[in-house]
C-alpha atoms as a PDB file:
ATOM      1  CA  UNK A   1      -0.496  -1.562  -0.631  1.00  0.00           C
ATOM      2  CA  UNK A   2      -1.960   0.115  -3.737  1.00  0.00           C
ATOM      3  CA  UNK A   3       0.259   0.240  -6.843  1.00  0.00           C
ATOM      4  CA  UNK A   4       0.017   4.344  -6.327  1.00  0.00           C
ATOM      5  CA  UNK A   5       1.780   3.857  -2.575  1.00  0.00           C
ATOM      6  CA  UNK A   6       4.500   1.251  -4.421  1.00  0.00           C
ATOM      7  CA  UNK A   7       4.939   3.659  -7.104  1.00  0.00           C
ATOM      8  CA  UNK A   8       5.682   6.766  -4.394  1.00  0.00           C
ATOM      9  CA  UNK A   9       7.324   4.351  -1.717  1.00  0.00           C
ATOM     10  CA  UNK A  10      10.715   3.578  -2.780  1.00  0.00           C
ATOM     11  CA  UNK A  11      12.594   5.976  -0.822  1.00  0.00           C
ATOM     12  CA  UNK A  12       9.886   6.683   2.191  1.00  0.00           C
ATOM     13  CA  UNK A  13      13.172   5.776   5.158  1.00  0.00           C
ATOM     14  CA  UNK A  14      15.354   8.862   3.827  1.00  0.00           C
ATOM     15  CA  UNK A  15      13.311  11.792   2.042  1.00  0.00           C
ATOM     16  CA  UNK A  16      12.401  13.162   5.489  1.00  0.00           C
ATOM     17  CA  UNK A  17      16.185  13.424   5.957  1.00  0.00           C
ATOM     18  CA  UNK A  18      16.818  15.209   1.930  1.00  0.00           C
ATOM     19  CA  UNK A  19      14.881  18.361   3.545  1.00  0.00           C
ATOM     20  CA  UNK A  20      17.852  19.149   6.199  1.00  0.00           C
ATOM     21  CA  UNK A  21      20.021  22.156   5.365  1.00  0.00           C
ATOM     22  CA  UNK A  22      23.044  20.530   3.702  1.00  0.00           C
ATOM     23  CA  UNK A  23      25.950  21.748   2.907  1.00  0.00           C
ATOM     24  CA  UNK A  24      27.667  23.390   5.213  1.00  0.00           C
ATOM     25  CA  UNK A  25      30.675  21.431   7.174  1.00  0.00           C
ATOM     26  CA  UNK A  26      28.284  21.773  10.212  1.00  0.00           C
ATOM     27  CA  UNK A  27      28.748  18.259  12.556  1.00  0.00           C
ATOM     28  CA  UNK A  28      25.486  16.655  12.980  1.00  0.00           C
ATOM     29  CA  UNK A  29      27.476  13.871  14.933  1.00  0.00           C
ATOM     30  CA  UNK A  30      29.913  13.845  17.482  1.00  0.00           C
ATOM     31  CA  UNK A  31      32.645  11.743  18.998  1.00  0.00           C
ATOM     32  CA  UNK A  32      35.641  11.011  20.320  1.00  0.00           C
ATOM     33  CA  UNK A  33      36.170   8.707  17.284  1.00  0.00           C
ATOM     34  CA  UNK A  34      35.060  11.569  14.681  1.00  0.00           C
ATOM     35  CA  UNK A  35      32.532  13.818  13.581  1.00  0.00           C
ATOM     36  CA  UNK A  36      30.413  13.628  11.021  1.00  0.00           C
ATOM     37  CA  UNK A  37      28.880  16.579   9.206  1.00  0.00           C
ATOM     38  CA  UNK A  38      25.718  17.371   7.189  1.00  0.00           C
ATOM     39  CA  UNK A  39      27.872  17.348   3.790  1.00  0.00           C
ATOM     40  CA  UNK A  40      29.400  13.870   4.542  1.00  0.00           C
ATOM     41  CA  UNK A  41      26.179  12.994   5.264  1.00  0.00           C
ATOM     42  CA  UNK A  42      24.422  14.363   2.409  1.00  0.00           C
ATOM     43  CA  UNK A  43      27.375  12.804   0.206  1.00  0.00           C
ATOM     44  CA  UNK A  44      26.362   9.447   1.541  1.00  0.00           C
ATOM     45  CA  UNK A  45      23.285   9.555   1.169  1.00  0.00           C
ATOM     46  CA  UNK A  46      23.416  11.170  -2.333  1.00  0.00           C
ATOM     47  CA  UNK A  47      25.431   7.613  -3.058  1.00  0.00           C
ATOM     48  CA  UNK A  48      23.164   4.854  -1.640  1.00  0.00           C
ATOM     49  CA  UNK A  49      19.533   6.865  -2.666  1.00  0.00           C
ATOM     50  CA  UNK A  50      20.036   9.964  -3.600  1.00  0.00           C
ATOM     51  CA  UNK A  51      18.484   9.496  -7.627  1.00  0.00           C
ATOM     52  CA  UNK A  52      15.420   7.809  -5.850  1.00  0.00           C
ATOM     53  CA  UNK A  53      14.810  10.635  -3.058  1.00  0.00           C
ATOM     54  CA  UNK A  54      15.562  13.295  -5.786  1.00  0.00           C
ATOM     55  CA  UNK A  55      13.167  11.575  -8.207  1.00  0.00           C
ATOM     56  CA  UNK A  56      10.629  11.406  -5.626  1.00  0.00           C
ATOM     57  CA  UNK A  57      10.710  14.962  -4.616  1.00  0.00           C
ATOM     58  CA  UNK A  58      10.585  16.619  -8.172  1.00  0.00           C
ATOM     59  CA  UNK A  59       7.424  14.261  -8.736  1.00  0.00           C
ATOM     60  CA  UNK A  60       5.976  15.328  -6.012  1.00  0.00           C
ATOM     61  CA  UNK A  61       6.635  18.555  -6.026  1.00  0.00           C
ATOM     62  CA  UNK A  62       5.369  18.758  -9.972  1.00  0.00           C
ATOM     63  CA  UNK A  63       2.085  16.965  -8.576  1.00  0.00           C
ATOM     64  CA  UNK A  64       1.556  19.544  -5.770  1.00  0.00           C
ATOM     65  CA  UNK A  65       2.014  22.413  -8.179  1.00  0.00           C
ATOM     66  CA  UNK A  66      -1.083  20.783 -10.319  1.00  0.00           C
ATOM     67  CA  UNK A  67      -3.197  19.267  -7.155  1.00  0.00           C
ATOM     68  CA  UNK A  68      -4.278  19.947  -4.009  1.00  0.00           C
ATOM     69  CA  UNK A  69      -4.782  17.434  -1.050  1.00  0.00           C
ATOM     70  CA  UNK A  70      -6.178  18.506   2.325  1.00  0.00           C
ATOM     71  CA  UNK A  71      -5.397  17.280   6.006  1.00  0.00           C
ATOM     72  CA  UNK A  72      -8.799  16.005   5.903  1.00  0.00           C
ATOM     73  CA  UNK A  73      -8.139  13.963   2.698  1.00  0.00           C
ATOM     74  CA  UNK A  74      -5.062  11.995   4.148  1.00  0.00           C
ATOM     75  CA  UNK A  75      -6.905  11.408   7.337  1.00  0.00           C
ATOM     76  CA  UNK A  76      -9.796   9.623   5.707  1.00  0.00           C
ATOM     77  CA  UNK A  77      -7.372   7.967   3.419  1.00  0.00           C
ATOM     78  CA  UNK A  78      -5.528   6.392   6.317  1.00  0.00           C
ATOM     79  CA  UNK A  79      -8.427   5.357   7.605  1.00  0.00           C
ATOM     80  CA  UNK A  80      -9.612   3.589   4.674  1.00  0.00           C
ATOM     81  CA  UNK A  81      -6.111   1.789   5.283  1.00  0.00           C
ATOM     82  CA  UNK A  82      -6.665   0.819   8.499  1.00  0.00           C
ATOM     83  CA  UNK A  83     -10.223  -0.615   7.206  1.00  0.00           C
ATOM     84  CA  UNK A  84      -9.048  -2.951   4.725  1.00  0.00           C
ATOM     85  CA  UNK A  85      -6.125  -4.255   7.308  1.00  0.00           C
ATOM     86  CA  UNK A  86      -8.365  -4.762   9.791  1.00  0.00           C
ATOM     87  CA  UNK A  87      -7.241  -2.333  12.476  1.00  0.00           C
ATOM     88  CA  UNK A  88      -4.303   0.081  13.608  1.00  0.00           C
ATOM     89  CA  UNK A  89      -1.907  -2.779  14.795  1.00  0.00           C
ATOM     90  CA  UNK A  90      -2.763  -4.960  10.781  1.00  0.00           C
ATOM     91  CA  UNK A  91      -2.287  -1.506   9.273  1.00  0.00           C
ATOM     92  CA  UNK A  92       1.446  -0.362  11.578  1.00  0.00           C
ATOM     93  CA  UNK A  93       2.588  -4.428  10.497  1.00  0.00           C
ATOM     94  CA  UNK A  94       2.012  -3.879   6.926  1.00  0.00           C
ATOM     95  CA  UNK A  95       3.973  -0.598   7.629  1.00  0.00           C
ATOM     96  CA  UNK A  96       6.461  -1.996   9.475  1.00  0.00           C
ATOM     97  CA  UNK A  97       7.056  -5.311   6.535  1.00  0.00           C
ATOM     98  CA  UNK A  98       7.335  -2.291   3.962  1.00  0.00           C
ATOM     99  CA  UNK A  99      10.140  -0.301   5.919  1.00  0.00           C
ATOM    100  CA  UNK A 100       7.981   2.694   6.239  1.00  0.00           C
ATOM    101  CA  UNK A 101       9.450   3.978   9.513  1.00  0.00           C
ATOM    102  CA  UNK A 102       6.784   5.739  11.031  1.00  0.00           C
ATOM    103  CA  UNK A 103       3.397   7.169  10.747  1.00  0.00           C
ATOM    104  CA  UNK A 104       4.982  10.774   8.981  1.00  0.00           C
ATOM    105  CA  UNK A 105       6.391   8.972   6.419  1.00  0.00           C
ATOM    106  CA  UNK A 106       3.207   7.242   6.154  1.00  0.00           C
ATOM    107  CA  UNK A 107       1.217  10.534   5.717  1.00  0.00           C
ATOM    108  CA  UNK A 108       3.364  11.724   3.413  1.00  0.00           C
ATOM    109  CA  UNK A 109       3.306   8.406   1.204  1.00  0.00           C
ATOM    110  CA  UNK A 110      -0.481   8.614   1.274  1.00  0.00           C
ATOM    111  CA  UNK A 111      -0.284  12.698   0.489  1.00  0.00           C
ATOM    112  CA  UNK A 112       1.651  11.307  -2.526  1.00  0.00           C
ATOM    113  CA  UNK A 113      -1.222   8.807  -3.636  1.00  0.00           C
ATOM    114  CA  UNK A 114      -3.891  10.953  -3.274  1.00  0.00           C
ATOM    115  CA  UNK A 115      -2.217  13.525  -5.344  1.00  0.00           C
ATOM    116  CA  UNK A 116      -1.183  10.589  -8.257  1.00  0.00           C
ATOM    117  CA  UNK A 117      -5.047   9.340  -7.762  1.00  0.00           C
ATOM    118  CA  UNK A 118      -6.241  12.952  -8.691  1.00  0.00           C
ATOM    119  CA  UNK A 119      -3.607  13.674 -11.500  1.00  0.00           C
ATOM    120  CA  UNK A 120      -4.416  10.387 -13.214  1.00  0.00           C
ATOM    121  CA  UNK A 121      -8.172  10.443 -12.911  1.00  0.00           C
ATOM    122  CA  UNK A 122      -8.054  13.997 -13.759  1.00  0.00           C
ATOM    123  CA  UNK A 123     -11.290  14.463 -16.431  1.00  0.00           C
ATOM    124  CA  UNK A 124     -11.767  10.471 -16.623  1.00  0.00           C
ATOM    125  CA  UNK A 125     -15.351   9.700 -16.160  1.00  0.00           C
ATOM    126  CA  UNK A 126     -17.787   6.701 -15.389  1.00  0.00           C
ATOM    127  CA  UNK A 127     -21.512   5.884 -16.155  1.00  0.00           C
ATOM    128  CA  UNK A 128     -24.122   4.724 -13.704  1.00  0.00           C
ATOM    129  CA  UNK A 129     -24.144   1.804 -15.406  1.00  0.00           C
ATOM    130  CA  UNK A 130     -20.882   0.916 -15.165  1.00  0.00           C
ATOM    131  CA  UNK A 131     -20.989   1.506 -11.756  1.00  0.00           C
ATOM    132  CA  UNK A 132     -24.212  -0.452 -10.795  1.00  0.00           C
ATOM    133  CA  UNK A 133     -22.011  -3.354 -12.861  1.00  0.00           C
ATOM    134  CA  UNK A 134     -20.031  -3.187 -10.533  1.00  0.00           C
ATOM    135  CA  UNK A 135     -21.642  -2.944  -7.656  1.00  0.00           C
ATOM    136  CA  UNK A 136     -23.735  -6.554  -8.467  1.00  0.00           C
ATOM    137  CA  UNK A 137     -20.608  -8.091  -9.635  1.00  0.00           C
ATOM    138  CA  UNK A 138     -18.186  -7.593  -6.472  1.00  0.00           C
ATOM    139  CA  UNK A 139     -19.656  -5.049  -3.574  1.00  0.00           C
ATOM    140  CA  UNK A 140     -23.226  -6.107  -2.943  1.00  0.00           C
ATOM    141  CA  UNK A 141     -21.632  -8.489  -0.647  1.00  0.00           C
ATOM    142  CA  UNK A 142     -18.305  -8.567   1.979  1.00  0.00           C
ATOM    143  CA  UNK A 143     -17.631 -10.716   4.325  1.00  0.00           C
ATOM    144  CA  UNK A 144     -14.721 -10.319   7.201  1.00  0.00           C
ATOM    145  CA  UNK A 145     -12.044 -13.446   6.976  1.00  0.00           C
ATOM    146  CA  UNK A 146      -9.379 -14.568   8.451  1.00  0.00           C
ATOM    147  CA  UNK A 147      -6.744 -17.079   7.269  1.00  0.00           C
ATOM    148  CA  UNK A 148      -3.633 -19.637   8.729  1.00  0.00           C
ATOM    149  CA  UNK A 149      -1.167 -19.837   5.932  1.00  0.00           C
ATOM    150  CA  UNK A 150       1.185 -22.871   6.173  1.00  0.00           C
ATOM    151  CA  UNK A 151       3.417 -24.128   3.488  1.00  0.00           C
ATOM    152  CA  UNK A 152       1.731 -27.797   2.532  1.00  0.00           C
ATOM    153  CA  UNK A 153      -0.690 -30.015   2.900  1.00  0.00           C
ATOM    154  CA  UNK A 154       0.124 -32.017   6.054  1.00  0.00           C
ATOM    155  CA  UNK A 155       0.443 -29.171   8.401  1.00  0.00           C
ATOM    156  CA  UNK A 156      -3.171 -27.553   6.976  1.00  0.00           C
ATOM    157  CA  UNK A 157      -4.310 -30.413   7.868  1.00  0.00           C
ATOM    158  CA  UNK A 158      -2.796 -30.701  11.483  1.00  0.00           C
ATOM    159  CA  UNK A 159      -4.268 -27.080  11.830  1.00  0.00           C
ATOM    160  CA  UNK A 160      -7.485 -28.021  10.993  1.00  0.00           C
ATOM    161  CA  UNK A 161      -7.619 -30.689  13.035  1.00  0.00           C
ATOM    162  CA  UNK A 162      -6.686 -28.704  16.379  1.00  0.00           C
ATOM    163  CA  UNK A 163      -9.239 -25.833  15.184  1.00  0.00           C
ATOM    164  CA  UNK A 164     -11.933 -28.771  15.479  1.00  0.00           C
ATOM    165  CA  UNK A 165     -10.886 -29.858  18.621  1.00  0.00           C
ATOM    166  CA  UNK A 166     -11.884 -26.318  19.639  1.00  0.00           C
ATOM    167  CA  UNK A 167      -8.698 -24.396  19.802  1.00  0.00           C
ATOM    168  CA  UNK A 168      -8.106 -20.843  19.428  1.00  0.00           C
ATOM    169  CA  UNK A 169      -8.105 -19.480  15.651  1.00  0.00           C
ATOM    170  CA  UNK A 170      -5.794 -16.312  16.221  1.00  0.00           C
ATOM    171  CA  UNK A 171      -3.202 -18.355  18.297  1.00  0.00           C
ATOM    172  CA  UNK A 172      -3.246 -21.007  16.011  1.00  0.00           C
ATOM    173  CA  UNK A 173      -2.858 -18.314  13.423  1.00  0.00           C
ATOM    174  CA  UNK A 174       0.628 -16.771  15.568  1.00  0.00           C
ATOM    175  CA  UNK A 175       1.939 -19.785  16.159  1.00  0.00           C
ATOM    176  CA  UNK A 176       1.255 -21.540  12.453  1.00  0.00           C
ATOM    177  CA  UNK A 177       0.548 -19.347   9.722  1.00  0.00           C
ATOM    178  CA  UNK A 178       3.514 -17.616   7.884  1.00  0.00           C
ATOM    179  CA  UNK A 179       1.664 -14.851   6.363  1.00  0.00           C
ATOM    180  CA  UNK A 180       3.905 -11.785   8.084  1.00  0.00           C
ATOM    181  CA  UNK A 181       1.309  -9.672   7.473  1.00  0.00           C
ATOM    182  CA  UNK A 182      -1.686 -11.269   9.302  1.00  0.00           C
ATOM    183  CA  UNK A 183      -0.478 -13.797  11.914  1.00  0.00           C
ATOM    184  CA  UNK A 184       0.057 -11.385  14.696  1.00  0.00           C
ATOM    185  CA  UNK A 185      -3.036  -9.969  14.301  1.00  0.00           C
ATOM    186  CA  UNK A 186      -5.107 -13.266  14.324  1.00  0.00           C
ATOM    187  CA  UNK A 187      -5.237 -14.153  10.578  1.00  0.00           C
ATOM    188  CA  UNK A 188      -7.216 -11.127  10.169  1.00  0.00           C
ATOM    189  CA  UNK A 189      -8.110 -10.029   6.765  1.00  0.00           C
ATOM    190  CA  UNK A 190     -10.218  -7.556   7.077  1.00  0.00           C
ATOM    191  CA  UNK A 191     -13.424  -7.226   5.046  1.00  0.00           C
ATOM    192  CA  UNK A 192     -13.118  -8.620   1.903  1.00  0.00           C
ATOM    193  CA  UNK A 193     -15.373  -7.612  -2.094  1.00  0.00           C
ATOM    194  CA  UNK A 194     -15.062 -10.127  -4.644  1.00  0.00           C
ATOM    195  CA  UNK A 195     -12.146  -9.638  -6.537  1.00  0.00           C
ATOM    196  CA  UNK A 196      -9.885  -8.509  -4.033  1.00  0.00           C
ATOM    197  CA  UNK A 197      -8.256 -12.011  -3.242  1.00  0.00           C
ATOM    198  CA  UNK A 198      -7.279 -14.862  -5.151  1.00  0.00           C
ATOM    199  CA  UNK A 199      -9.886 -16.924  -7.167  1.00  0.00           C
ATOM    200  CA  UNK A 200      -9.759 -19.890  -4.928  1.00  0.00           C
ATOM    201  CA  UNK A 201      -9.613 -18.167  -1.901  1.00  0.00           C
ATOM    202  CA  UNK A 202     -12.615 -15.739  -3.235  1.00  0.00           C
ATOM    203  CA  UNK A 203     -14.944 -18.555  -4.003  1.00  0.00           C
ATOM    204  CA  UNK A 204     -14.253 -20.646  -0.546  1.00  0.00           C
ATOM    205  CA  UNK A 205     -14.648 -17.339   1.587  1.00  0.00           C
ATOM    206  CA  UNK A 206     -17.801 -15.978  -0.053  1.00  0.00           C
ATOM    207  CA  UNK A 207     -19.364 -19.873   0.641  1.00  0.00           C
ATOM    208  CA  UNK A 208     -18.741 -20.310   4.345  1.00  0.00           C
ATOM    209  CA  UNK A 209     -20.742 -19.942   6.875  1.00  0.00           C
ATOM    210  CA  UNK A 210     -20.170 -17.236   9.864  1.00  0.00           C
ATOM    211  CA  UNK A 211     -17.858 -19.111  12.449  1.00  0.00           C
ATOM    212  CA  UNK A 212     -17.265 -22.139  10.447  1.00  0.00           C
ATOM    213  CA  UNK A 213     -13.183 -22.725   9.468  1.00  0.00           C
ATOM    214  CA  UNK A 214     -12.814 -24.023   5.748  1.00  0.00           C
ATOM    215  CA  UNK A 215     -10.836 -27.075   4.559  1.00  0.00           C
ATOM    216  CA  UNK A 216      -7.296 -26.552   3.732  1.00  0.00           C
ATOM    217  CA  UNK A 217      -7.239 -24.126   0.692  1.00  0.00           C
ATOM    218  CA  UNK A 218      -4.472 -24.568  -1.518  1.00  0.00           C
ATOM    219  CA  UNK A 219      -2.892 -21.496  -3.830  1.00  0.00           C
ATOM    220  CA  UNK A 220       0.423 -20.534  -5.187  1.00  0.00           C
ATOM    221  CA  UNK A 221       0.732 -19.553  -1.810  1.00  0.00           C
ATOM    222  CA  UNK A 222       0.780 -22.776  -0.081  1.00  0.00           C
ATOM    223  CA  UNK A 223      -2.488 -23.531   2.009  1.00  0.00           C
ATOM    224  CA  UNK A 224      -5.121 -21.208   3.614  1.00  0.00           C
ATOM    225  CA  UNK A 225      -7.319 -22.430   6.674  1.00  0.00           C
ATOM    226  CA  UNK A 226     -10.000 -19.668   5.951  1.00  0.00           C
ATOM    227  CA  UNK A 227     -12.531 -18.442   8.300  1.00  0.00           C
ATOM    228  CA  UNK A 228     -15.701 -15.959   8.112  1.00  0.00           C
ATOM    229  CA  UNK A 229     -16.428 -13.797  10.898  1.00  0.00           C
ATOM    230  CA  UNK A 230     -19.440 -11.851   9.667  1.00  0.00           C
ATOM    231  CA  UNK A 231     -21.007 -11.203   6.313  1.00  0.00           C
ATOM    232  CA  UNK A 232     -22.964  -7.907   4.889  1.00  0.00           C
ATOM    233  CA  UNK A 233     -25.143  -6.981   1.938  1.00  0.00           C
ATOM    234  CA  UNK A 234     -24.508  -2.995   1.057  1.00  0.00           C
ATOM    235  CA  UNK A 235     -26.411  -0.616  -1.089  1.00  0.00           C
ATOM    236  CA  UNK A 236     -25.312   1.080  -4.391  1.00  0.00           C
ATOM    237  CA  UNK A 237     -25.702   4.258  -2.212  1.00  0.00           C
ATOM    238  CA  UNK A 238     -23.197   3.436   0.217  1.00  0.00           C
ATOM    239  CA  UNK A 239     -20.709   1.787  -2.250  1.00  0.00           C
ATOM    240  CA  UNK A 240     -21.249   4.686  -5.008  1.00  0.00           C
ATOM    241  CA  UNK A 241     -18.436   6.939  -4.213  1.00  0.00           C
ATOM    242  CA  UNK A 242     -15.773   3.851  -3.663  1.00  0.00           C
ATOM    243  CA  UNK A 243     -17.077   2.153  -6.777  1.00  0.00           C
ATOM    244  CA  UNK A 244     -16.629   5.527  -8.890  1.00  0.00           C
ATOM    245  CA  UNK A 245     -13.161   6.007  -7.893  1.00  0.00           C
ATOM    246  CA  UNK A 246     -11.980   2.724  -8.603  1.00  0.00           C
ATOM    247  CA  UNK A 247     -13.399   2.702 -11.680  1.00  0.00           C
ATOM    248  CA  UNK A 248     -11.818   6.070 -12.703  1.00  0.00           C
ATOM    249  CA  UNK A 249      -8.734   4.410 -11.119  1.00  0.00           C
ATOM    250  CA  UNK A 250      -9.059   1.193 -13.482  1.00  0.00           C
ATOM    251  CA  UNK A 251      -9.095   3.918 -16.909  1.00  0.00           C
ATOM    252  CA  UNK A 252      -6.666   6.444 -14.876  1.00  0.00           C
ATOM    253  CA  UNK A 253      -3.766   7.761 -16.898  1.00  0.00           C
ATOM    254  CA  UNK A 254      -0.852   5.942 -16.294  1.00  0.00           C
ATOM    255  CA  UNK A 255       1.601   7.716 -13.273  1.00  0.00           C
ATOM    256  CA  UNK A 256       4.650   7.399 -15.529  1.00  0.00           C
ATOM    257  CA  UNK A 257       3.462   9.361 -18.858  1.00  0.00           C
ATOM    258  CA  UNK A 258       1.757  11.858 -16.781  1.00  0.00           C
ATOM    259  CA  UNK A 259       4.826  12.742 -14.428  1.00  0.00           C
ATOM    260  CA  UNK A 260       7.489  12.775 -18.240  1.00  0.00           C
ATOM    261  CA  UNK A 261       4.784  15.617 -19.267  1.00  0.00           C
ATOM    262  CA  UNK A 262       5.042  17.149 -16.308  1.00  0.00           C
ATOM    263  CA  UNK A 263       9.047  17.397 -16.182  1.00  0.00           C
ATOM    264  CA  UNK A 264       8.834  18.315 -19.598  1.00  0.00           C
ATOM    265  CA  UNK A 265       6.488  21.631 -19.045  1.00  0.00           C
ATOM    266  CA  UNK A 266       8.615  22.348 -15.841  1.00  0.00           C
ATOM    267  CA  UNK A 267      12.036  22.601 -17.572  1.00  0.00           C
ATOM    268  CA  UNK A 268      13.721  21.227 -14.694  1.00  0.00           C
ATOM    269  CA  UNK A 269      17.355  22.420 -14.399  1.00  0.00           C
ATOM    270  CA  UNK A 270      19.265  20.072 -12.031  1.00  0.00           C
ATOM    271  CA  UNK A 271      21.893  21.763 -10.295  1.00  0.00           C
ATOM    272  CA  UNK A 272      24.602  18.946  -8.914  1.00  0.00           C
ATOM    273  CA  UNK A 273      26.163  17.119 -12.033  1.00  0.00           C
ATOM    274  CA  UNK A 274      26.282  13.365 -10.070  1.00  0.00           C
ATOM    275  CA  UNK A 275      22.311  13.996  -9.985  1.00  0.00           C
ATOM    276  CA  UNK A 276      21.589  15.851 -13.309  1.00  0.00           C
ATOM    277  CA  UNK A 277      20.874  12.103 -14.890  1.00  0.00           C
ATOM    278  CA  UNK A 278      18.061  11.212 -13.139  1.00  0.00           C
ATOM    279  CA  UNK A 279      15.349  12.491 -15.318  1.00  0.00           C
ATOM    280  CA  UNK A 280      17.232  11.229 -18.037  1.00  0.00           C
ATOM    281  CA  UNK A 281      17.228   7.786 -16.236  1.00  0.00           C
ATOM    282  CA  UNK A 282      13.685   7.935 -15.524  1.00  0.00           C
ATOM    283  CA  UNK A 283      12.743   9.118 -19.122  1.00  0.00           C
ATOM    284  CA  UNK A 284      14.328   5.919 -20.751  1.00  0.00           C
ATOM    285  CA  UNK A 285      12.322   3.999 -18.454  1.00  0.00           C
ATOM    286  CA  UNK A 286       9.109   5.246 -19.293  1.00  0.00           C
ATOM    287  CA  UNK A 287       9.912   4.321 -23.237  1.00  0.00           C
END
């Protein structure tokens, strides 16, 4: 995931939950054994997360008061997600290896990044040079991979022998590879610019031929059987508007000095002493 979707992430499980109606000694659970009601609740969950759900819901809540992001933004967002994992079932396993529950949380985790992506790139701007750099140097060319991750040598090699022999790839890849987020989905990485993987993986990938399975790879990872499903050359038109955001996303302002500024115009006031620390917590860590 993106550094903004990290950054936003951290308490994705329970801030659906810190919009219920607390309070009150209502039972939201029943039993022969006890009740359990939405104070308790909220007590308990003001104890295991509540700085990190408050947190997140002042920042966001500064952000949308700044920013606006449409339906139509987070659904071509999520789609860009499900691009770069391959499909829906690469991009609900990432989801799932992350603890993001389900795809609300999701949408409200990418609402989040989109507004961070505008606040930070907010008046930054890039040349056409810069961008046709770019362009040359790592999106003139993808190519769609896959990989088997295994831990050393001798297995790589045991895979690679079995993939010569003509065996499957993607069941080879579920049964071998201990990448959690690719195996079940056939080793699939998606399409892949220069840049976006590690160097040795990078130069094999961008060097094989469609269909062909590389030699055992090795990275701090352990060692990559690699293979290249297709390969395409783009234009500077298509890759413009992705190349200009990125760019304005490598000079953006950085998330933490914007969101201090922010708290500090907003003069927040919070209410419930065990919480009234948190933007005092979050200060010192921006120092």
């Amino acid at each position: 995931m993106k550094k903004w979707l990290v950054y936003f992430g951290i308490a994705a499980g329970v801030l659906s939950l810190s919009a219920c109606n607390f309070g009150a000694s209502v039972p939201i659970v029943q039993s022969k054994a006890g009740d359990i009601t939405k104070e308790e609740f909220y007590n308990e969950l003001k104890a295991q997360a509540g700085d990190k759900v408050l947190k997140q819901m002042i920042e966001t809540m500064l952000l949308k008061k700044e920013y606006k992001v449409t339906d139509k933004e987070i659904d071509e967002k999520i789609k860009e997600y499900k691009r770069q994992f391959g499909s829906d079932e690469g991009l609900n396993q990432a989801l799932r290896q992350n603890g993001i529950p389900d795809e609300q949380a999701f949408k409200k985790m990418v609402e989040r990044e989109l507004l961070a992506e505008k606040a930070t790139t907010d008046g930054v701007k890039v040349s056409e040079e810069e961008m046709k750099k770019e362009f040359e140097d790592r999106y003139k060319e993808e190519v769609k991979a896959s990989h088997i991750l295994v831990k050393d040598e001798k297995t790589a090699k045991e895979v690679k022998e079995r993939l010569d022999k003509g065996e499957d790839f993607a069941q080879l890849a579920s049964e071998y590879s201990i990448d959690p987020g690719s195996k079940d989905i056939g080793g699939k990485l998606g399409y892949l610019i220069k840049g976006n993987m590690v160097p040795e993986i990078d130069r094999v990938a961008f060097s094989l031929e469609v269909n062909k399975a590389s030699d055992p790879v090795k990275t701090q990872y352990g060692y990559h059987i690699i293979k290249v499903t297709d390969k395409k050359t783009n234009t500077f038109e298509d890759k413009k508007d992705e190349i200009e955001k990125e760019l304005k996303y490598q000079k953006a302002k950085p998330i933490n000095t914007l969101i201090a500024e922010l708290q500090k115009e907003a003069d927040i006031n919070i209410k419930d002493k065990e919480l009234e620390n948190v933007l005092d917590n979050t200060q010192q860590k921006m120092k």
